[in-house]
Protein backbone atom coordinates (compact mmCIF):
# COMPACT_ATOMS: atom_id res chain seq x y z
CA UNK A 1 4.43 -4.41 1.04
CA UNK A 2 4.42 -5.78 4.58
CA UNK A 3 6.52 -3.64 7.09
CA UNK A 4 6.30 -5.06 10.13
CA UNK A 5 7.44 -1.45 12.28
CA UNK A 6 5.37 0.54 9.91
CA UNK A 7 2.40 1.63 12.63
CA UNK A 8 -1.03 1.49 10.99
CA UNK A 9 0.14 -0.38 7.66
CA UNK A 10 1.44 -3.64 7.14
CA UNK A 11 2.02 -7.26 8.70
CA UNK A 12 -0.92 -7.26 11.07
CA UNK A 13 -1.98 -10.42 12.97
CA UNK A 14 -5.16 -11.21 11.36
CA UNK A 15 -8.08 -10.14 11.96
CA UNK A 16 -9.92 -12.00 14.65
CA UNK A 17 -12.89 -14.18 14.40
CA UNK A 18 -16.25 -12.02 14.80
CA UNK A 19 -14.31 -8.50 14.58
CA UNK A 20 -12.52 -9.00 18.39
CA UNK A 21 -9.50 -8.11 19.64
CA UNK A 22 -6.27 -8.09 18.37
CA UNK A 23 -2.64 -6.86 18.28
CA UNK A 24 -1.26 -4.36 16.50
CA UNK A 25 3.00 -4.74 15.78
CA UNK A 26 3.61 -2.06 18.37
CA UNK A 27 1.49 -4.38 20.55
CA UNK A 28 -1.57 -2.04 21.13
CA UNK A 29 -4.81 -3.83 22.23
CA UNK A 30 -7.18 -3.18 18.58
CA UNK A 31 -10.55 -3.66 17.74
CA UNK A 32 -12.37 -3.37 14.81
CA UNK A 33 -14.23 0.43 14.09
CA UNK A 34 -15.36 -0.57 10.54
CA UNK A 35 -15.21 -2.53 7.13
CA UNK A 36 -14.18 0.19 4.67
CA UNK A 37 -14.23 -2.13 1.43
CA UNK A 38 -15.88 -5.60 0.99
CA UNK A 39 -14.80 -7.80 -2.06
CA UNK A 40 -16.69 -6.00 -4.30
CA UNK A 41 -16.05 -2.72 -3.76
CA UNK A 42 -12.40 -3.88 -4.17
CA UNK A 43 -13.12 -5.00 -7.65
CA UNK A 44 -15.24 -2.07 -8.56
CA UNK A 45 -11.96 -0.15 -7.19
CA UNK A 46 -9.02 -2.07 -9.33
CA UNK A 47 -11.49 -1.52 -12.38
CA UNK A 48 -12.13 2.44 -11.45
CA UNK A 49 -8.03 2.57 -11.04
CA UNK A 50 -6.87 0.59 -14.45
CA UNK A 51 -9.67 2.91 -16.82
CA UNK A 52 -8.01 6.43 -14.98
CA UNK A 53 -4.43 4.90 -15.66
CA UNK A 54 -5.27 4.10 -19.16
CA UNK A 55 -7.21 7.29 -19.60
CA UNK A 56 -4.68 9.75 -17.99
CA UNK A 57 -1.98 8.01 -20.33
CA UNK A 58 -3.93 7.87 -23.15
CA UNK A 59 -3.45 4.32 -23.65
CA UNK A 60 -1.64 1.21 -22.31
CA UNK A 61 1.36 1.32 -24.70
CA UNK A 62 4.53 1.89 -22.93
CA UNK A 63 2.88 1.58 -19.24
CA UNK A 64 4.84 -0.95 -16.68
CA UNK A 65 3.10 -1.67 -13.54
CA UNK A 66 5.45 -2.06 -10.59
CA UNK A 67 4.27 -3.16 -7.37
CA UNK A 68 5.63 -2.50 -3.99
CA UNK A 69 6.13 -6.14 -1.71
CA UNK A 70 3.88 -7.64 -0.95
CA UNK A 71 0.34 -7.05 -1.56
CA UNK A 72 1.69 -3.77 -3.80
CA UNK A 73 2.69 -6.86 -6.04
CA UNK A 74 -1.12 -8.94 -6.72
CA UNK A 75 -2.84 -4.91 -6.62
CA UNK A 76 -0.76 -4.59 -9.53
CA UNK A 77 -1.31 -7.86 -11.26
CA UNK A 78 -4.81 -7.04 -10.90
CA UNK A 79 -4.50 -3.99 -12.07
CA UNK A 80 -3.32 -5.32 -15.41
CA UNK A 81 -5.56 -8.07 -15.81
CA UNK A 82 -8.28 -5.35 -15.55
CA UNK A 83 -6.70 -3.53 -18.32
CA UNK A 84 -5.69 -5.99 -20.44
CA UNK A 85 -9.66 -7.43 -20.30
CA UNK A 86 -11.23 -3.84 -21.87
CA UNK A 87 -7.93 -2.65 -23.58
CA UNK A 88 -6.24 -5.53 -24.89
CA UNK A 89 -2.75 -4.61 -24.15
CA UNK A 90 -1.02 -7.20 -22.11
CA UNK A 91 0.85 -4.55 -19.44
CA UNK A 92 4.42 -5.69 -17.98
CA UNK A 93 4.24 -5.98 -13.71
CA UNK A 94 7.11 -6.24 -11.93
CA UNK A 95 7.78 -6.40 -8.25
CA UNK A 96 10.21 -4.20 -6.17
CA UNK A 97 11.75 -4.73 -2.83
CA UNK A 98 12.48 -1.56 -1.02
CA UNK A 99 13.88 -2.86 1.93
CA UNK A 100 17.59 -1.68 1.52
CA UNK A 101 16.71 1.72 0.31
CA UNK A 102 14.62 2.70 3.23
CA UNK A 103 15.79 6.22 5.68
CA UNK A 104 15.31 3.92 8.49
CA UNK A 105 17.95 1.04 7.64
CA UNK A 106 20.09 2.10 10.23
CA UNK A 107 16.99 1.90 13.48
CA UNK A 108 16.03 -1.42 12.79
CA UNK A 109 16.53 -4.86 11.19
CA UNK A 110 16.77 -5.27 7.33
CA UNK A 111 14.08 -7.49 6.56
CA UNK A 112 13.83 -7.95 2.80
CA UNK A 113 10.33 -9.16 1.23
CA UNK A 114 11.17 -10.93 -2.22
CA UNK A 115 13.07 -10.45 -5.17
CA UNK A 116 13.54 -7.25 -7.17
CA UNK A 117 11.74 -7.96 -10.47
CA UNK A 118 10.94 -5.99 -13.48
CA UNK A 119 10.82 -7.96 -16.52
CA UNK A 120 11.28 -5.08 -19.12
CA UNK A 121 13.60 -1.99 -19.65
CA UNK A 122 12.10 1.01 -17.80
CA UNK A 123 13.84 3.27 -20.09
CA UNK A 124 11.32 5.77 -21.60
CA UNK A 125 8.33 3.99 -20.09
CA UNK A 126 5.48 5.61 -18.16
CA UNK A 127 6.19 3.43 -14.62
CA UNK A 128 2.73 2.67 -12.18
CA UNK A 129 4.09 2.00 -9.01
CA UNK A 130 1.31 0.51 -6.51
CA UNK A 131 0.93 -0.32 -3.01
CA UNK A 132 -2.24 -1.12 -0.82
CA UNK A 133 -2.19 1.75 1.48
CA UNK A 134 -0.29 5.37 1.00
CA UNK A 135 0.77 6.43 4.50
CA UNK A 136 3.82 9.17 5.58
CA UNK A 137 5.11 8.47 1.92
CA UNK A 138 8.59 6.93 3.16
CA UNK A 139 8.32 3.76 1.35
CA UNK A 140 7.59 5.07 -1.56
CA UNK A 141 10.60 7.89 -1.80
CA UNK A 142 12.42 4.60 -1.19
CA UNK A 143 10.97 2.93 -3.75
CA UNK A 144 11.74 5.91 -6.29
CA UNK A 145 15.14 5.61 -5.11
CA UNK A 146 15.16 1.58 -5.74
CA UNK A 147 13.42 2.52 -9.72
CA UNK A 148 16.19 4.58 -10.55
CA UNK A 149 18.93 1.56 -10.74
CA UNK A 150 16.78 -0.10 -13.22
CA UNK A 151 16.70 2.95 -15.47
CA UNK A 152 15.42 5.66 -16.29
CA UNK A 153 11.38 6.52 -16.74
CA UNK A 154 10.01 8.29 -18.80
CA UNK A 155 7.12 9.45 -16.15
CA UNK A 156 6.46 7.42 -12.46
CA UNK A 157 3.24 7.60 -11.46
CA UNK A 158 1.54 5.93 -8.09
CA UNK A 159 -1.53 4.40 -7.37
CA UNK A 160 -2.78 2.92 -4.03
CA UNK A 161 -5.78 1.66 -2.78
CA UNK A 162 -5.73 3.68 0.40
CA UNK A 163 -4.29 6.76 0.54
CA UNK A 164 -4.71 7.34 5.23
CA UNK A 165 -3.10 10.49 4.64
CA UNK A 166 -0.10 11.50 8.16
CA UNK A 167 2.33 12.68 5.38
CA UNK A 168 5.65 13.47 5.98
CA UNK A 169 7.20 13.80 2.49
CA UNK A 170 5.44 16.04 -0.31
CA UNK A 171 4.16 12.59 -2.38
CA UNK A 172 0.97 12.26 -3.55
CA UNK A 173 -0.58 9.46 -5.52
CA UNK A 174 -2.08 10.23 -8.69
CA UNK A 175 -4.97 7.00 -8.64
CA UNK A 176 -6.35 6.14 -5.15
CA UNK A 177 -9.24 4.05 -4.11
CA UNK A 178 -10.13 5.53 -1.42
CA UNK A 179 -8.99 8.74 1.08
CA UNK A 180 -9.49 7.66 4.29
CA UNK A 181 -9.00 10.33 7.25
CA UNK A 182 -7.05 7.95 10.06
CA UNK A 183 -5.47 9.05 13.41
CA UNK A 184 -2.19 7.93 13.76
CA UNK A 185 -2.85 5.04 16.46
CA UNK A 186 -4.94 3.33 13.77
CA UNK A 187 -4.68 0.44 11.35
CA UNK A 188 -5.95 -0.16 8.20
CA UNK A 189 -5.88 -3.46 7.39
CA UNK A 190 -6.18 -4.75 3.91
CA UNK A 191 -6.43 -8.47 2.98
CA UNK A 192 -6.13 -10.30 -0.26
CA UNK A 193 -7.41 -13.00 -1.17
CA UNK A 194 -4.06 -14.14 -2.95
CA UNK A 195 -2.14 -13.42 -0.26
CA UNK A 196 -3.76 -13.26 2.87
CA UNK A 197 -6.20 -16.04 2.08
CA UNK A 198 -10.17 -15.39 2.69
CA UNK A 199 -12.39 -12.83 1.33
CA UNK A 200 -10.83 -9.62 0.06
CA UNK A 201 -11.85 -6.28 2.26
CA UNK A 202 -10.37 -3.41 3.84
CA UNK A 203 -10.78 -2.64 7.83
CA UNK A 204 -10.09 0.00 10.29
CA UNK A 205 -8.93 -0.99 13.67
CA UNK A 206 -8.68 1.41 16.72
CA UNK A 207 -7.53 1.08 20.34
CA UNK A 208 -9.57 -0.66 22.34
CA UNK A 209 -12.05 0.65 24.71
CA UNK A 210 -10.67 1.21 27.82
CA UNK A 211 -6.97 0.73 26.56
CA UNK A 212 -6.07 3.59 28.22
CA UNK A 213 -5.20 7.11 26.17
CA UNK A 214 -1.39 7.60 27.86
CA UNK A 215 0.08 9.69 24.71
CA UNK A 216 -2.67 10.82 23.61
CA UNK A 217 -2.55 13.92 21.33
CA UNK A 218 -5.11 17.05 21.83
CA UNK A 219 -6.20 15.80 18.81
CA UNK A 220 -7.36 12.32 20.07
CA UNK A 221 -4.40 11.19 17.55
CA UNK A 222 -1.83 9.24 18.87
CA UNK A 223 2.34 9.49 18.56
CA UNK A 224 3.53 7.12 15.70
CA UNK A 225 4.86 3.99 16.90
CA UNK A 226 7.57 2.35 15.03
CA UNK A 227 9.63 3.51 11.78
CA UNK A 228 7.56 5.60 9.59
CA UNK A 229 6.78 4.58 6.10
C-alpha cells in the first residue's frame, strides 16, 4: 500500500537504470546495497506463504484474503491463485484502504489509495490481511481498525512479504517471506510486475556514499523520516 511519508516503505521513485542513484520521499540521496528477491524467489515465496496459510487453517474454507493498497492488493490475488491451483478452493480477496484510519491523519495530507472492497461478509471468517513489507506496524493497527466496520472475524491473521522489523506496536505477522534486519534510513523497495511494470524483485537501498551521516545514530541507524507506518 503506497505511503508516500512512510520512510523505507512505499511510493519510491523507481529504481534507476544500472542500480544508480536515486531519491528516497524524504529526499535522501539512495543507492542500491542489494537485490534481496528476484522473480523467482518471489514466486517460490507466494507459493511457501499460500501452503502455511492453508496448513495453519487447516484448509481454505472460510479464509478471505484482504490486501492492504496497493501492492498489499495483487500479493493477495496471488496469494489465492496459488491456493486455489493445489487446493481448489476459489478464496475471496478484497482490498482495503487505510488511509482515514491512520494515527497520523492529523500531521499530514489524507491521501486515499482506492476503494474499500471486500466482496463477502467477514462475519465468522478467518481474515488474511497482506501487505508487501511489515515495518513499525502502524498501518496495519489501522487496517484492523478499518476490518472491524465490515464485521466481525472470526480470526485476522497477517502475512507480508517483508517483515524489516523498527516496530513500534506489539504486531507480528504470522506468514512472512522474508525477515530482513534494516536500519531505519533504508528502503526496501518491492516491485510488481502488475503494478509497477518490469520484472518482479525486492531491493535494499542505502544512503549514498559520501551523503553525509548528520543524524546518525550510535548505531549507524538513522532517525525515521516522515510518519511512521
Amino acid at each position: 500500500m503506497p505511503d508516500a511519508a512512510r520512510a523505507g516503505q512505499h511510493d519510491k521513485p523507481a529504481a534507476a537504470p544500472g542500480g544508480g542513484l536515486s531519491m528516497s520521499g524524504s529526499g535522501r540521496e539512495l543507492e542500491l546495497r542489494t537485490s534481496v528477491f528476484s522473480a523467482d524467489d518471489l514466486r517460490r515465496a507466494h507459493t511457501r506463504i499460500a501452503h502455511e496459510i492453508v496448513e495453519r487453517n487447516q484448509g481454505a474454507e472460510d479464509l478471505v484474503l484482504v490486501g492492504l493498497y496497493t501492492r498489499g492488493v495483487a500479493i493477495a490475488r496471488r496469494l489465492a491463485s496459488a491456493i486455489e491451483s493445489f487446493e481448489g478452493v476459489d478464496v475471496p480477496v478484497g482490498a482495503l484502504d487505510v488511509a482515514f484510519y491512520r494515527d497520523d491523519i492529523g500531521l499530514r495530507p489524507v491521501q486515499p489509495l482506492g476503494t474499500t472492497e471486500v466482496p463477502v461478509d467477514v462475519g465468522d471468517r478467518t481474515v488474511v490481511l497482506v501487505d508487501d513489507v511489515l515495518f513499525t506496524g502502524r498501518t496495519v493497527r489501522a487496517a484492523l481498525d478499518a476490518l472491524t466496520e465490515l464485521g466481525r472475524p472470526r480470526a485476522v491473521q497477517l502475512a507480508v512479504l517483508v517483515d524489516r522489523g523498527h516496530r513500534e506496536l506489539p504486531i507480528r505477522a504470522d506468514f512472512v517471506g522474508k525477515n530482513l534486519p534494516t536500519k531505519l534510513a533504508e528502503d526496501v523497495r518491492v516491485r510488481l510486475a502488475d503494478v509497477d511494470g518490469g520484472d518482479d524483485g525486492i531491493e535494499l537501498w542505502g544512503p549514498a556514499a559520501g551523503a553525509g551521516s548528520a543524524g546518525a545514530g550510535r548505531d549507524g541507524s538513522y532517525p525515521e523520516r516522515g510518519a511512521s507506518a
